[in-house]
C-alpha atoms as a PDB file:
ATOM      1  CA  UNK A   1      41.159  -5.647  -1.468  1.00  0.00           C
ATOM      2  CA  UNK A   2      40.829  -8.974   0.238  1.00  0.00           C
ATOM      3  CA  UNK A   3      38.578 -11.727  -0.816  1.00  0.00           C
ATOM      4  CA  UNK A   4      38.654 -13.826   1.906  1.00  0.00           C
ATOM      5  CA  UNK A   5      37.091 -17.205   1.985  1.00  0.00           C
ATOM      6  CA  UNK A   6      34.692 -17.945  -1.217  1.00  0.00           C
ATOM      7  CA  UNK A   7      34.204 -20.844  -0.769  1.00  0.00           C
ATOM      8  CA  UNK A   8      33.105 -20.329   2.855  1.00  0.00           C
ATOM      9  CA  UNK A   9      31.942 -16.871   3.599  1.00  0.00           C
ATOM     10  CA  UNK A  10      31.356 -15.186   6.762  1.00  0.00           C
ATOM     11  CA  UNK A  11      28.469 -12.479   6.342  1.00  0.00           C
ATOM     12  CA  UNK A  12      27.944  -9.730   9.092  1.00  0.00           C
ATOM     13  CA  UNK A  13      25.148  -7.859   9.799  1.00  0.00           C
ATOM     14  CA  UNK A  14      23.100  -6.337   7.243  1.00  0.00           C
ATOM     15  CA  UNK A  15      23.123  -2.319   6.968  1.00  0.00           C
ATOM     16  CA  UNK A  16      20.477  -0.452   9.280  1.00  0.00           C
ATOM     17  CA  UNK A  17      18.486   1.585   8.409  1.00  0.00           C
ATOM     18  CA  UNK A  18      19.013   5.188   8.354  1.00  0.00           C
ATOM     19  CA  UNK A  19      17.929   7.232  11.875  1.00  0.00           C
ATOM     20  CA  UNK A  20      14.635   9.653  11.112  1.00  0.00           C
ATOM     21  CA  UNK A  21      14.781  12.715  12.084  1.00  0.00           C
ATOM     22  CA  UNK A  22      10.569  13.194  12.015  1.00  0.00           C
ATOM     23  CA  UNK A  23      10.482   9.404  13.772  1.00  0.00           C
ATOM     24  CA  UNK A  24       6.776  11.024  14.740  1.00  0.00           C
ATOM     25  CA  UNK A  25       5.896  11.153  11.072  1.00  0.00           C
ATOM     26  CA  UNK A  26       7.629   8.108  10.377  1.00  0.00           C
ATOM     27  CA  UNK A  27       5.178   6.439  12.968  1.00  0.00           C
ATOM     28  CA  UNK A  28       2.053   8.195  11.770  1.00  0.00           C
ATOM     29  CA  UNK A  29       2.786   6.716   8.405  1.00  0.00           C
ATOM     30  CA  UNK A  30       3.618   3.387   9.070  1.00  0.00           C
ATOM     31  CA  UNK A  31       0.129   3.263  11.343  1.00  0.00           C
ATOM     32  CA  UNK A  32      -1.892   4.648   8.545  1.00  0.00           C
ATOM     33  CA  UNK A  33      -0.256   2.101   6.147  1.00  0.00           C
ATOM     34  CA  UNK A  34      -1.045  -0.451   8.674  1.00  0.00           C
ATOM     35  CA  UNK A  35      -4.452   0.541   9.019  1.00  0.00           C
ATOM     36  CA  UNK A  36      -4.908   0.860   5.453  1.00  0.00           C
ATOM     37  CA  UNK A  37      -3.380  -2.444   3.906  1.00  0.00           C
ATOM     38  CA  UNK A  38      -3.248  -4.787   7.059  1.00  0.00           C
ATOM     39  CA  UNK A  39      -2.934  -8.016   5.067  1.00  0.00           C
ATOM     40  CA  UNK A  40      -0.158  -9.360   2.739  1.00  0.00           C
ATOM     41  CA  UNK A  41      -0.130  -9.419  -0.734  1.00  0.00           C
ATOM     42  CA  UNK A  42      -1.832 -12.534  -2.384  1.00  0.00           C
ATOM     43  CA  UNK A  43       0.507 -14.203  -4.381  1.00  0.00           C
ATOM     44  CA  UNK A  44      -1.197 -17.545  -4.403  1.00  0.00           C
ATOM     45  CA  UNK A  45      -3.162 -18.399  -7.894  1.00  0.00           C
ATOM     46  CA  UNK A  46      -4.868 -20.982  -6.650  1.00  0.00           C
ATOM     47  CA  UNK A  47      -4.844 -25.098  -6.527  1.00  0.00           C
ATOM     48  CA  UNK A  48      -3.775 -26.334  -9.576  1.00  0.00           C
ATOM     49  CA  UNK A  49      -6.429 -28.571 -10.740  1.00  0.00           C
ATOM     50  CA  UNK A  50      -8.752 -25.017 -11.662  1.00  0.00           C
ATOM     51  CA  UNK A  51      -9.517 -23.692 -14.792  1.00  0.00           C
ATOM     52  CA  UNK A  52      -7.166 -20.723 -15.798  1.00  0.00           C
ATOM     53  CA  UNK A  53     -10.179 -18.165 -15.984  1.00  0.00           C
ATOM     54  CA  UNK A  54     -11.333 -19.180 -12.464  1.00  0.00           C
ATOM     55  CA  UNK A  55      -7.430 -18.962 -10.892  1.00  0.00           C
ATOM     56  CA  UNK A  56      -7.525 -15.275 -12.670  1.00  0.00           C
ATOM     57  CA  UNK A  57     -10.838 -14.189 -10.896  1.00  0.00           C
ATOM     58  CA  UNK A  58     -10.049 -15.501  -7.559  1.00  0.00           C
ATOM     59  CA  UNK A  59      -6.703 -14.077  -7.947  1.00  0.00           C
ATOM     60  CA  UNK A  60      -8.041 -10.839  -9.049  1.00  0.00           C
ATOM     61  CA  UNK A  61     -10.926 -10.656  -6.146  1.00  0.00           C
ATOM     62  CA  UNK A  62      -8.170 -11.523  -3.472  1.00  0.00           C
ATOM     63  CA  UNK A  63      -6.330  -8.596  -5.177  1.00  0.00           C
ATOM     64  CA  UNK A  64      -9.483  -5.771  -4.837  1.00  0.00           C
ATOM     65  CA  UNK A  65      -9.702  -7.447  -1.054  1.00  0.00           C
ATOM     66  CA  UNK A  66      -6.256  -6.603  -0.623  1.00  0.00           C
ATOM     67  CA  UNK A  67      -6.346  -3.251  -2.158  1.00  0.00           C
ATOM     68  CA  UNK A  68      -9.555  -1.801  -0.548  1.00  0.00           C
ATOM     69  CA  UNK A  69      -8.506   0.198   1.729  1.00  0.00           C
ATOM     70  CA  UNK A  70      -6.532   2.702  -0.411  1.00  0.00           C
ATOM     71  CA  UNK A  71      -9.397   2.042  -2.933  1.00  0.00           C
ATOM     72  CA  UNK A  72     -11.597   3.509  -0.332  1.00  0.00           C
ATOM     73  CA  UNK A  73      -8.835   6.239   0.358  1.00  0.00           C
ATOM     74  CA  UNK A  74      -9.148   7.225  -3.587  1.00  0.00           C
ATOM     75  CA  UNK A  75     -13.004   7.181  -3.771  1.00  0.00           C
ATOM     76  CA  UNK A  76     -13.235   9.537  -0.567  1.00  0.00           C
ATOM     77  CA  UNK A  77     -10.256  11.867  -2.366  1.00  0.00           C
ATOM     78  CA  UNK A  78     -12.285  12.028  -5.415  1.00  0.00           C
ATOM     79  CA  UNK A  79     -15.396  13.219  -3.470  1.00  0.00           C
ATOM     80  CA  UNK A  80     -13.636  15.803  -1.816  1.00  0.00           C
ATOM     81  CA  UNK A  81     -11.997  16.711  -5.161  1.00  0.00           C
ATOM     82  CA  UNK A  82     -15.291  17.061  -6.332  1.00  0.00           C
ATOM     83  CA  UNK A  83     -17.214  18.303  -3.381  1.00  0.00           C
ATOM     84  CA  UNK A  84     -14.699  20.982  -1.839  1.00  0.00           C
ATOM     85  CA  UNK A  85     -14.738  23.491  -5.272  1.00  0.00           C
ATOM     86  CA  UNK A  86     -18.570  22.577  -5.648  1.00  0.00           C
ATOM     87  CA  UNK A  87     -19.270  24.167  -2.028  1.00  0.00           C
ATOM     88  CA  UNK A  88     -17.073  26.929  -2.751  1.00  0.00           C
ATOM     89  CA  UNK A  89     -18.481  27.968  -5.289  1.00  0.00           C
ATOM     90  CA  UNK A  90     -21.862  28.023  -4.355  1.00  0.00           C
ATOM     91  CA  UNK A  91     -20.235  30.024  -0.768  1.00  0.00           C
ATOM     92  CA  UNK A  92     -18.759  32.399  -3.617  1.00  0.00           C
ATOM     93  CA  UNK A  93     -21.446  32.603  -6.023  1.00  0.00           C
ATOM     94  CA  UNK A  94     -24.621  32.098  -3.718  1.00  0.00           C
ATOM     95  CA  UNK A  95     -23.833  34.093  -0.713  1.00  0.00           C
ATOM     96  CA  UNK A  96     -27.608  32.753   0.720  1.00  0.00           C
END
């Protein structure tokens, strides 16, 4: 096994990634993620000179920005969780 230069390395290029073989999936997914989260993660507290309480609330409100979209995602899951049996049921049970 040969070390090389330590002192000096020489890196190459880093490993690819590995080829899809659904690279329409792969697509759909990364444009729903895209549409869902378009905006980086907020890693900022805020300026130094604030109070700790107000860095934690500003920190947490850029956090529920960031996060709305799959917090919309869960609240319209949760409805049809809800709502899908619910209907059935009444189809089932009703039969108006």
């Amino acid at each position: 096994m040969e070390l090389g230069n330590i002192s000096q390395p020489v890196y190459g290029p880093g490993p690819e990634a590995p080829g899809s073989s659904t690279p329409g999936l792969v697509g759909m997914v990364h444009g729903f993620l895209r549409l869902v989260q378009p905006n980086a993660l907020p890693v900022e507290l805020g300026p130094s000179g604030m109070p700790a309480l107000c860095c934690l609330l500003l920190f947490l409100s850029q956090l529920l920005l960031y996060e709305v979209g799959f917090l919309v995602c869960v609240a319209i899951g949760l409805v049809f969780i809800i709502l899908v049996p619910l209907v059935g049921c009444c189809f089932c049970c009703c039969r108006c």
